[in-house]
N, C-alpha and C. Protein backbone atom coordinates (compact mmCIF):
# COMPACT_ATOMS: atom_id res chain seq x y z
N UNK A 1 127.80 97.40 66.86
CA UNK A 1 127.54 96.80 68.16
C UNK A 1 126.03 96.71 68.35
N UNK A 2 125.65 95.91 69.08
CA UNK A 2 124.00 95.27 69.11
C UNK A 2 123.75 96.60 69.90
N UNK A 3 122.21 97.38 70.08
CA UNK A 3 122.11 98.14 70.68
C UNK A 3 121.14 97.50 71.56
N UNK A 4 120.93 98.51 72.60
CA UNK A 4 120.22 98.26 73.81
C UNK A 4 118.55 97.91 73.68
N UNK A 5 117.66 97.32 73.81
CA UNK A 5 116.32 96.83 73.85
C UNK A 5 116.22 96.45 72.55
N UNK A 6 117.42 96.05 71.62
CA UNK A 6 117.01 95.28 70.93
C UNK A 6 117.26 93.97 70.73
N UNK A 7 116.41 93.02 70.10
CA UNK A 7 116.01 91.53 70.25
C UNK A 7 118.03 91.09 69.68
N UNK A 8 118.46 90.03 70.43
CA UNK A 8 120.02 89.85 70.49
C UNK A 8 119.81 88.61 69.19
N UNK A 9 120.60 88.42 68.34
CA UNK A 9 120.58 87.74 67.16
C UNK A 9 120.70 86.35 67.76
N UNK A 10 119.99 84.95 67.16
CA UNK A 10 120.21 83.92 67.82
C UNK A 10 121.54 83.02 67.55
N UNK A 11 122.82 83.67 67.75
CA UNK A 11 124.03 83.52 67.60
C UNK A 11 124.59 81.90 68.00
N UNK A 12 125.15 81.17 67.14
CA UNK A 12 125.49 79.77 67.49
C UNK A 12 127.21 79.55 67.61
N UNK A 13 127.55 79.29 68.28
CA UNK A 13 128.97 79.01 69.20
C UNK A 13 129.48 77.56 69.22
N UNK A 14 130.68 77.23 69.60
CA UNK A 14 131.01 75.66 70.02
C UNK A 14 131.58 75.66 71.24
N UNK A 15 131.21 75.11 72.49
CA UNK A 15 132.04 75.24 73.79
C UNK A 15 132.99 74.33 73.72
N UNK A 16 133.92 74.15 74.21
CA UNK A 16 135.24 73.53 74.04
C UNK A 16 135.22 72.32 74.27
N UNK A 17 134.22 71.14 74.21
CA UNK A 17 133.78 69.69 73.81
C UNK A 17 133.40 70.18 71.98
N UNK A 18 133.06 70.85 71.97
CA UNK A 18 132.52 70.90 69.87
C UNK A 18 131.46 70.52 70.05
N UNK A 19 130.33 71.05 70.97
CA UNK A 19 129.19 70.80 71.70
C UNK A 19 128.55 72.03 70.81
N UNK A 20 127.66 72.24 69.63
CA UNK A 20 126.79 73.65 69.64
C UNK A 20 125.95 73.75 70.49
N UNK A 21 126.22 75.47 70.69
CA UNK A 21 125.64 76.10 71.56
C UNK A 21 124.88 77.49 71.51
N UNK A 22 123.75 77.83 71.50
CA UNK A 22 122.82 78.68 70.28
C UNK A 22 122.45 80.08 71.81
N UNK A 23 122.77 80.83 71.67
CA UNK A 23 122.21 81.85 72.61
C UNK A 23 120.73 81.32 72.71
N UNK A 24 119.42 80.80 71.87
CA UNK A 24 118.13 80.80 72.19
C UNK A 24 118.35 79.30 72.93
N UNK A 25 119.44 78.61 73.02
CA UNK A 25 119.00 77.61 74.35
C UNK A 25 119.06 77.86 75.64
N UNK A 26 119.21 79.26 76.07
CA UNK A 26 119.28 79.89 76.98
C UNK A 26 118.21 80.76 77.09
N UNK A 27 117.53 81.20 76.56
CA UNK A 27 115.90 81.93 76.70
C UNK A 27 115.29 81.36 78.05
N UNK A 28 114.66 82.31 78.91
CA UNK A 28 113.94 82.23 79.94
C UNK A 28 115.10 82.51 81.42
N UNK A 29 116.46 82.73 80.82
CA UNK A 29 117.64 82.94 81.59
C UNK A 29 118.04 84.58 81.09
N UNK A 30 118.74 84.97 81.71
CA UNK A 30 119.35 86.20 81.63
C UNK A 30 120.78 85.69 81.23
N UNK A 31 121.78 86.38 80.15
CA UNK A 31 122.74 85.92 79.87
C UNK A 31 123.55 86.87 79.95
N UNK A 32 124.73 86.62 80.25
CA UNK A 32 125.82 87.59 80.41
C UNK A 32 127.08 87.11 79.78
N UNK A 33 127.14 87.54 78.27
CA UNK A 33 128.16 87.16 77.66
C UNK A 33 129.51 87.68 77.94
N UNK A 34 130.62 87.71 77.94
CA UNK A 34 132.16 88.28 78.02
C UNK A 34 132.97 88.11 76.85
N UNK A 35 133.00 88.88 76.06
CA UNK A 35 133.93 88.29 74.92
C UNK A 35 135.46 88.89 74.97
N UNK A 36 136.63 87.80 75.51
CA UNK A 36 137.74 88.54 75.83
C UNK A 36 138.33 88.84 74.83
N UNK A 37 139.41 89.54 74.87
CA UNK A 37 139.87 90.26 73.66
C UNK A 37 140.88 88.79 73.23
N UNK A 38 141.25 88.30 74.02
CA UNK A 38 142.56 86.54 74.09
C UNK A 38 142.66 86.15 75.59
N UNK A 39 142.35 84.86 75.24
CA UNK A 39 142.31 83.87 76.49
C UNK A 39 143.99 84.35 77.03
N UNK A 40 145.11 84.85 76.18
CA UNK A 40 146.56 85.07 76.87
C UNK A 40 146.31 86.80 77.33
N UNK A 41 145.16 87.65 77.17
CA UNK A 41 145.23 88.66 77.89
C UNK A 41 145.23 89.16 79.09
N UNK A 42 146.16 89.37 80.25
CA UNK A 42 145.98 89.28 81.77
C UNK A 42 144.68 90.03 82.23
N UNK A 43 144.49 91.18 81.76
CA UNK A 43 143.59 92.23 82.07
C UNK A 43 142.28 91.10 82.12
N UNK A 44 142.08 90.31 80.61
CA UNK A 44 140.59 89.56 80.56
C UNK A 44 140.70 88.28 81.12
N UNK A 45 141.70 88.02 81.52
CA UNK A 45 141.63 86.95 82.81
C UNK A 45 141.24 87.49 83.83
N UNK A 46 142.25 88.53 84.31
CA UNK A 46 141.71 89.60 85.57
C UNK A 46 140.03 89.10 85.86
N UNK A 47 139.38 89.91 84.52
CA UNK A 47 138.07 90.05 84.38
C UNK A 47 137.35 88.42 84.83
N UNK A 48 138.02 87.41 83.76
CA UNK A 48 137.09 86.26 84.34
C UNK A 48 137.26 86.37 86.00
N UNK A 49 138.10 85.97 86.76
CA UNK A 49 138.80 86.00 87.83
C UNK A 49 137.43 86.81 88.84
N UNK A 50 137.27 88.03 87.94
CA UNK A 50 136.10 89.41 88.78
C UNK A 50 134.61 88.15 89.01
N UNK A 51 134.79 87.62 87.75
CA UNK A 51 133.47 87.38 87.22
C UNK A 51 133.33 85.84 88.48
N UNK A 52 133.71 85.20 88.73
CA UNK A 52 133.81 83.69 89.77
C UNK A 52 133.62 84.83 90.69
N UNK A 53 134.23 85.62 91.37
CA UNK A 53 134.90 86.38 92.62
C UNK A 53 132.72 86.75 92.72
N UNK A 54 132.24 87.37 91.93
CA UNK A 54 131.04 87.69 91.59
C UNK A 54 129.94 86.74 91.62
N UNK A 55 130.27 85.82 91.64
CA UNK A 55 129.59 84.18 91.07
C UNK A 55 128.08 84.62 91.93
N UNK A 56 128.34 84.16 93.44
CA UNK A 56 126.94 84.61 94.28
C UNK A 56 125.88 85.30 93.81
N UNK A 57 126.31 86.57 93.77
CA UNK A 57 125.70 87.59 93.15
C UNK A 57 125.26 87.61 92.01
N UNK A 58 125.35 86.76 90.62
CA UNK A 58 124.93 86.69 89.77
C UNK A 58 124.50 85.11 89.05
N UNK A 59 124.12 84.93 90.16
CA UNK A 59 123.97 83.13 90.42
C UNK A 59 122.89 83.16 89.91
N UNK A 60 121.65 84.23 89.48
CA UNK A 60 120.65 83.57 88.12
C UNK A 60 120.60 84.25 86.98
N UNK A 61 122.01 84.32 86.68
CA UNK A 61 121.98 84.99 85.52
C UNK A 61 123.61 83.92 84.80
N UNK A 62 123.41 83.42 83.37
CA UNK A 62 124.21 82.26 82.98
C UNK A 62 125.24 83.24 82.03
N UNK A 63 126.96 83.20 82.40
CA UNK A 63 127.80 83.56 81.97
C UNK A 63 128.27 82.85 80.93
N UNK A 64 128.45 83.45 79.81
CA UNK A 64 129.15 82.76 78.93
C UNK A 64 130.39 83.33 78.56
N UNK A 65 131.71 82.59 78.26
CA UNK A 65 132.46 83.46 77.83
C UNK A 65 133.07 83.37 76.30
N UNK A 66 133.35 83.97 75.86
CA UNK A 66 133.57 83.67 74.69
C UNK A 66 135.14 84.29 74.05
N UNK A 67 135.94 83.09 73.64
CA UNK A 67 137.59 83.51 72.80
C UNK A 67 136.99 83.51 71.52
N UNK A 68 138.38 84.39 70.98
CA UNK A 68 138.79 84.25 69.61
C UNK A 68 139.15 83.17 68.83
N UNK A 69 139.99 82.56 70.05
CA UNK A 69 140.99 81.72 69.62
C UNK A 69 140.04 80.14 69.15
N UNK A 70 140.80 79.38 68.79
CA UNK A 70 139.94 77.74 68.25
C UNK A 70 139.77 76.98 68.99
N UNK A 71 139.32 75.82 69.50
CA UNK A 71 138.59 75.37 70.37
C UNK A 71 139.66 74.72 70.81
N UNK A 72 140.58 73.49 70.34
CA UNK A 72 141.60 73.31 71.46
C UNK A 72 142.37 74.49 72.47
N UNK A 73 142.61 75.66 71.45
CA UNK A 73 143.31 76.60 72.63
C UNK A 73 142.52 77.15 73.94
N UNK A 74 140.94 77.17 73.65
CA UNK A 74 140.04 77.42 74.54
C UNK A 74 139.81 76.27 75.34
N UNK A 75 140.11 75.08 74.99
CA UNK A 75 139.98 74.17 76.36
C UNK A 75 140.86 73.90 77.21
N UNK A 76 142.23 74.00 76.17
CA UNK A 76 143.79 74.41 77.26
C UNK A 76 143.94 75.36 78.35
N UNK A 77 143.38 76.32 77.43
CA UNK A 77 143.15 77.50 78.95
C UNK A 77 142.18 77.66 79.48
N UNK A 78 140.90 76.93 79.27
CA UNK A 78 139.73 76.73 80.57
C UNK A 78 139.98 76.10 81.59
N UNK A 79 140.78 74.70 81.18
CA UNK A 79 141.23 73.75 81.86
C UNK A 79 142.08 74.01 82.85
N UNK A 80 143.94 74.95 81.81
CA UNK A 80 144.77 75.41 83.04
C UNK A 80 144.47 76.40 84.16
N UNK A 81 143.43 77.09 83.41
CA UNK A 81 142.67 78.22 84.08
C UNK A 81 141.99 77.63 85.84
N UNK A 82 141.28 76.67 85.33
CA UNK A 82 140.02 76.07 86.31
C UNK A 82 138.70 77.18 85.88
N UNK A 83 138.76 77.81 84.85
CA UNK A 83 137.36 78.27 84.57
C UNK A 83 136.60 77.60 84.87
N UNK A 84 135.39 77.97 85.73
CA UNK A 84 134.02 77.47 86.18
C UNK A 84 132.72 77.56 84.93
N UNK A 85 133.21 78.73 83.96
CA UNK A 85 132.08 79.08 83.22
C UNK A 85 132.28 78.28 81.50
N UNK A 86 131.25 78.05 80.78
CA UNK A 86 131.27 77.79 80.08
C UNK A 86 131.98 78.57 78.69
N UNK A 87 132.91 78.08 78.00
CA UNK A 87 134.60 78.89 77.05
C UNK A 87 133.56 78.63 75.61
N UNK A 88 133.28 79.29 75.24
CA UNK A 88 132.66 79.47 74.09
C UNK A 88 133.18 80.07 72.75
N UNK A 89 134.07 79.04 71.15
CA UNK A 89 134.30 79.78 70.12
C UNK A 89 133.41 79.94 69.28
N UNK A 90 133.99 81.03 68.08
CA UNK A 90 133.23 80.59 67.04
C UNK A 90 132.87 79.34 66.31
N UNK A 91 132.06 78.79 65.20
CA UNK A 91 131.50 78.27 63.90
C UNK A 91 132.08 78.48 63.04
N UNK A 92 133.49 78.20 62.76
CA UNK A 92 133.94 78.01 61.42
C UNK A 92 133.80 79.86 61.41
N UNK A 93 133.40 80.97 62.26
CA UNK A 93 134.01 82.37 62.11
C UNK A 93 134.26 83.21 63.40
N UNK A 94 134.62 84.13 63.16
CA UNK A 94 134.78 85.18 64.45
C UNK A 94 133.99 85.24 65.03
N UNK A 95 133.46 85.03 66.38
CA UNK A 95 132.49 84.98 67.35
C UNK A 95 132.28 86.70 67.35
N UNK A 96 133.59 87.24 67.43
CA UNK A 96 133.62 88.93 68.14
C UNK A 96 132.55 89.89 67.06
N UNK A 97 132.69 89.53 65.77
CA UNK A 97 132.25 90.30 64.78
C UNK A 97 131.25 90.43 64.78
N UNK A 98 130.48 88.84 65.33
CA UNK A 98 128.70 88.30 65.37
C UNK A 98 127.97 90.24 66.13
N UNK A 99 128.72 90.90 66.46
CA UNK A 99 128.59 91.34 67.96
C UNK A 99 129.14 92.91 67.75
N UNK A 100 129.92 92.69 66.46
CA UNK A 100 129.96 94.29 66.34
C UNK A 100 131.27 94.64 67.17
N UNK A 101 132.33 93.86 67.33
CA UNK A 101 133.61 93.94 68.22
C UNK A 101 134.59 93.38 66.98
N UNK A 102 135.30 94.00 66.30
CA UNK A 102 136.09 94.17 65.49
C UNK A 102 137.44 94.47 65.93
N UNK A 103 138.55 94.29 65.23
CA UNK A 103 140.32 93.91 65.43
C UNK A 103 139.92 95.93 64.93
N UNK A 104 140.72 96.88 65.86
CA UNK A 104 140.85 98.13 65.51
C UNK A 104 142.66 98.09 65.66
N UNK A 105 142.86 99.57 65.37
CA UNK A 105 144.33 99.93 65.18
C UNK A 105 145.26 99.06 64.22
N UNK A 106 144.55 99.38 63.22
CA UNK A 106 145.01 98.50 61.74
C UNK A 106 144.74 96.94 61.39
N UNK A 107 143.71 96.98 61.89
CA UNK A 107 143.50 95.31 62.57
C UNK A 107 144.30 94.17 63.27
N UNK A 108 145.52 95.34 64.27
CA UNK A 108 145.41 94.23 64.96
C UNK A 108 145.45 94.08 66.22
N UNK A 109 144.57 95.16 66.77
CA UNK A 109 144.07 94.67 68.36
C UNK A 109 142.65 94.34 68.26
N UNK A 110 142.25 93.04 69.12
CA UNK A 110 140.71 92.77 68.70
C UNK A 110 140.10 93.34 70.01
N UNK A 111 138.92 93.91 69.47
CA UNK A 111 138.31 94.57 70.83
C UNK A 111 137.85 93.61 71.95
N UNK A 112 137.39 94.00 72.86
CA UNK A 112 136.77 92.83 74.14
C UNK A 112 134.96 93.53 74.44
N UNK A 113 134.26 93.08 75.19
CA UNK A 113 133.08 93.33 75.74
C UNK A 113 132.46 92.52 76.27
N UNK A 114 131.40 93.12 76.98
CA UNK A 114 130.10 92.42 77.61
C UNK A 114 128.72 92.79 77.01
N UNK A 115 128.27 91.72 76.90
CA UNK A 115 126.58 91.54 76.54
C UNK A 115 125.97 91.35 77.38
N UNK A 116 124.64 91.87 78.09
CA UNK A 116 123.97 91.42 79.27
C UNK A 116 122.61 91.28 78.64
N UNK A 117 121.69 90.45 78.01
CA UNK A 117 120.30 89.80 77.06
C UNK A 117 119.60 89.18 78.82
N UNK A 118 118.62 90.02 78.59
CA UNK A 118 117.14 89.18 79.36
C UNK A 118 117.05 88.28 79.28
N UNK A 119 115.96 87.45 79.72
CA UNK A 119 115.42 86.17 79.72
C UNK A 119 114.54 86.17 78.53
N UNK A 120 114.15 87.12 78.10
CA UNK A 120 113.57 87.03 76.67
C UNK A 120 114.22 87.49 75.68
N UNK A 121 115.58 87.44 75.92
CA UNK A 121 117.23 88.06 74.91
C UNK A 121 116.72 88.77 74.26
N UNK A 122 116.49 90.00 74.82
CA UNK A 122 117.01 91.80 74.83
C UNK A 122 118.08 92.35 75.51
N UNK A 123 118.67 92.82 74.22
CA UNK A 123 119.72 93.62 74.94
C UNK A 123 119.93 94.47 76.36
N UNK A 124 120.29 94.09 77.23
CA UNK A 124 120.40 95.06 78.26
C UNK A 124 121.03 96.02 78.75
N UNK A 125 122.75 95.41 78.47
CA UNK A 125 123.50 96.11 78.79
C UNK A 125 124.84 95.48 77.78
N UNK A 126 125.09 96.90 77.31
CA UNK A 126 126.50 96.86 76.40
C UNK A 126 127.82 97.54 76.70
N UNK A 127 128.72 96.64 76.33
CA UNK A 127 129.88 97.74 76.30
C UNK A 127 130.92 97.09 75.81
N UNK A 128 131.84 97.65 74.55
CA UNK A 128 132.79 97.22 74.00
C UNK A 128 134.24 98.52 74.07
N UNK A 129 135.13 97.49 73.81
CA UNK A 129 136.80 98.56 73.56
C UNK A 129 137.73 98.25 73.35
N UNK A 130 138.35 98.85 72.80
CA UNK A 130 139.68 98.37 72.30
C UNK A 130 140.72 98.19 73.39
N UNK A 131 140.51 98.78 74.09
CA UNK A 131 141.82 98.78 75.23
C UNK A 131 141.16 97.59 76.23
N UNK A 132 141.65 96.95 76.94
CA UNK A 132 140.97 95.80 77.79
C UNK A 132 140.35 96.10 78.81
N UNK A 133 141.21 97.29 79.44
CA UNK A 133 140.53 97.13 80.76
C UNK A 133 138.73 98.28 80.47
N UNK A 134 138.91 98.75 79.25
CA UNK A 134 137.67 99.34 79.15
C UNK A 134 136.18 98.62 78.89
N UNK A 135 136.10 96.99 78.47
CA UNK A 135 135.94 96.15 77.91
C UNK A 135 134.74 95.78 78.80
N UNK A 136 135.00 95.57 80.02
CA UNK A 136 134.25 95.20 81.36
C UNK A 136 134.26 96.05 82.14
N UNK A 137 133.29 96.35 83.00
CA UNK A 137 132.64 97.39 84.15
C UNK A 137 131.63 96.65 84.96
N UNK A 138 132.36 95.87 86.03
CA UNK A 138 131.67 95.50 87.02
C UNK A 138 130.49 96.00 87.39
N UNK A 139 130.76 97.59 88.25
CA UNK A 139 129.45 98.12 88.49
C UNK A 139 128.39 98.57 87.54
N UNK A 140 128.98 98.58 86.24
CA UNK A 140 127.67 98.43 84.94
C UNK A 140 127.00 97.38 84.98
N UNK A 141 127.91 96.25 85.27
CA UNK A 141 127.38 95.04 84.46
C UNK A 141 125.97 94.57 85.94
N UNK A 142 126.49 94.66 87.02
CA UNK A 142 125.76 94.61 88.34
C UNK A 142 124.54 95.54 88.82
N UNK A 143 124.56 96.54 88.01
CA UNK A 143 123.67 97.69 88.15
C UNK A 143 122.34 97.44 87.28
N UNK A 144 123.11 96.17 85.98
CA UNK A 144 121.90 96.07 84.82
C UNK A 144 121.35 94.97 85.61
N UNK A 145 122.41 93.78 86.38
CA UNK A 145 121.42 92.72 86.23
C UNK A 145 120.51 93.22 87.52
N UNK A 146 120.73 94.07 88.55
CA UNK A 146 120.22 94.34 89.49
C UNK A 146 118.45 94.91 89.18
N UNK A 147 119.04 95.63 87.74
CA UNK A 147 117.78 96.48 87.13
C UNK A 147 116.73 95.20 86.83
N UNK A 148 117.47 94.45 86.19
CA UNK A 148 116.61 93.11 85.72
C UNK A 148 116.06 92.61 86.17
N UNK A 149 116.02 91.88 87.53
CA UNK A 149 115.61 91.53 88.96
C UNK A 149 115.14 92.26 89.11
N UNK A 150 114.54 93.64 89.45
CA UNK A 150 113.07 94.90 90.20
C UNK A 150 112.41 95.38 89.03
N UNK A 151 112.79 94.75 87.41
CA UNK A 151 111.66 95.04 86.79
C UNK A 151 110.40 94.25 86.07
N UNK A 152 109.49 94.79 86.49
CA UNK A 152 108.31 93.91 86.68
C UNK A 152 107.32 94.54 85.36
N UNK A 153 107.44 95.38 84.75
CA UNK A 153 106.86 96.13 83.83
C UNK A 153 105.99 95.07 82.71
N UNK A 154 106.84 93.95 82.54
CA UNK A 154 106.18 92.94 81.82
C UNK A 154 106.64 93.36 79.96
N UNK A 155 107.05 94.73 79.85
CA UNK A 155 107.12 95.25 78.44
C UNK A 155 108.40 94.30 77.70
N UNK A 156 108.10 94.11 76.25
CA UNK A 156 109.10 93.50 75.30
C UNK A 156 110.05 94.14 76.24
N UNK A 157 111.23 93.10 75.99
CA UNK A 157 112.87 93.47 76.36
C UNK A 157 112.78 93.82 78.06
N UNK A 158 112.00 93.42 79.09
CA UNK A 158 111.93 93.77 80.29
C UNK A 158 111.70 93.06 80.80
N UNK A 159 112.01 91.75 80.46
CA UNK A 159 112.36 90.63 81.56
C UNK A 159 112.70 90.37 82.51
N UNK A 160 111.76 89.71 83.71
CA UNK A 160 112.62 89.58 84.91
C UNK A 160 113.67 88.33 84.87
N UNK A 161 114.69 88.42 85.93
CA UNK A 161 115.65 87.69 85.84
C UNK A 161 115.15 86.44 86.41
């Protein structure tokens, strides 16, 4: 798993047009990735669901979310969904792995998490798990970007939002 203040790999994705999409076209933004464990998991719907419900509050900081699954199944369920945020797969591989979130319990539950990268994509805030609902933590994820926004330090990886 990526660790904390360090520089986030410039990871390339396809959003569900087959549009590439490179984490460094987002530099000068704060990013808050979600990688669900399956677009059919209730718990990581739950979570998107948290994440709109949240929208205000994290209105300068750009959500991405990211499936397992292949890009038609990710636009079926953005679509039936009404996801607001941008559904992000892999490149021809596992998006989850890019990331250090691996299929545990014999390979076959895939883990879930959140990435929270500065505006100068440093790691901010991590957290991965096998079980879903461990995956996401609202008041983690709100506590970092909050940190992000009052720090002014100017140091590598301390970007304001």
């Amino acid at each position: 798993m990526l660790a904390i203040g360090s520089p986030a790999p410039d990871l390339e994705f396809q959003d569900t047009t087959g549009r590439p999409v490179r984490l460094s076209d987002h530099r000068g933004h704060p990013v808050l990735l979600y990688f669900l464990r399956s677009s059919t998991c209730p718990v990581c719907n739950r979570h998107v669901r948290d994440l709109a419900a949240n929208a205000a509050r994290l209105a300068d900081v750009r959500i991405l979310l990211v499936v397992p699954e292949d890009r038609s199944t990710a636009a079926a369920w953005r679509a039936r969904r009404d996801v607001g945020f941008p559904v992000l797969v892999g490149r021809g591989d596992h998006p989850h792995q890019r990331v250090g979130l691996g299929r545990r319990v014999f390979g076959s539950i895939q883990q879930s998490g959140t990435v929270l990268l500065d505006a100068a994509g440093a790691v901010r805030h991590v957290r991965a798990a096998t079980v879903p609902t461990g995956g996401y933590d609202r008041a983690a994820i709100l506590a970092a970007v909050d940190a992000l926004r009052t720090d002014t330090t100017g140091a590598p990886g301390n970007a304001v939002c």
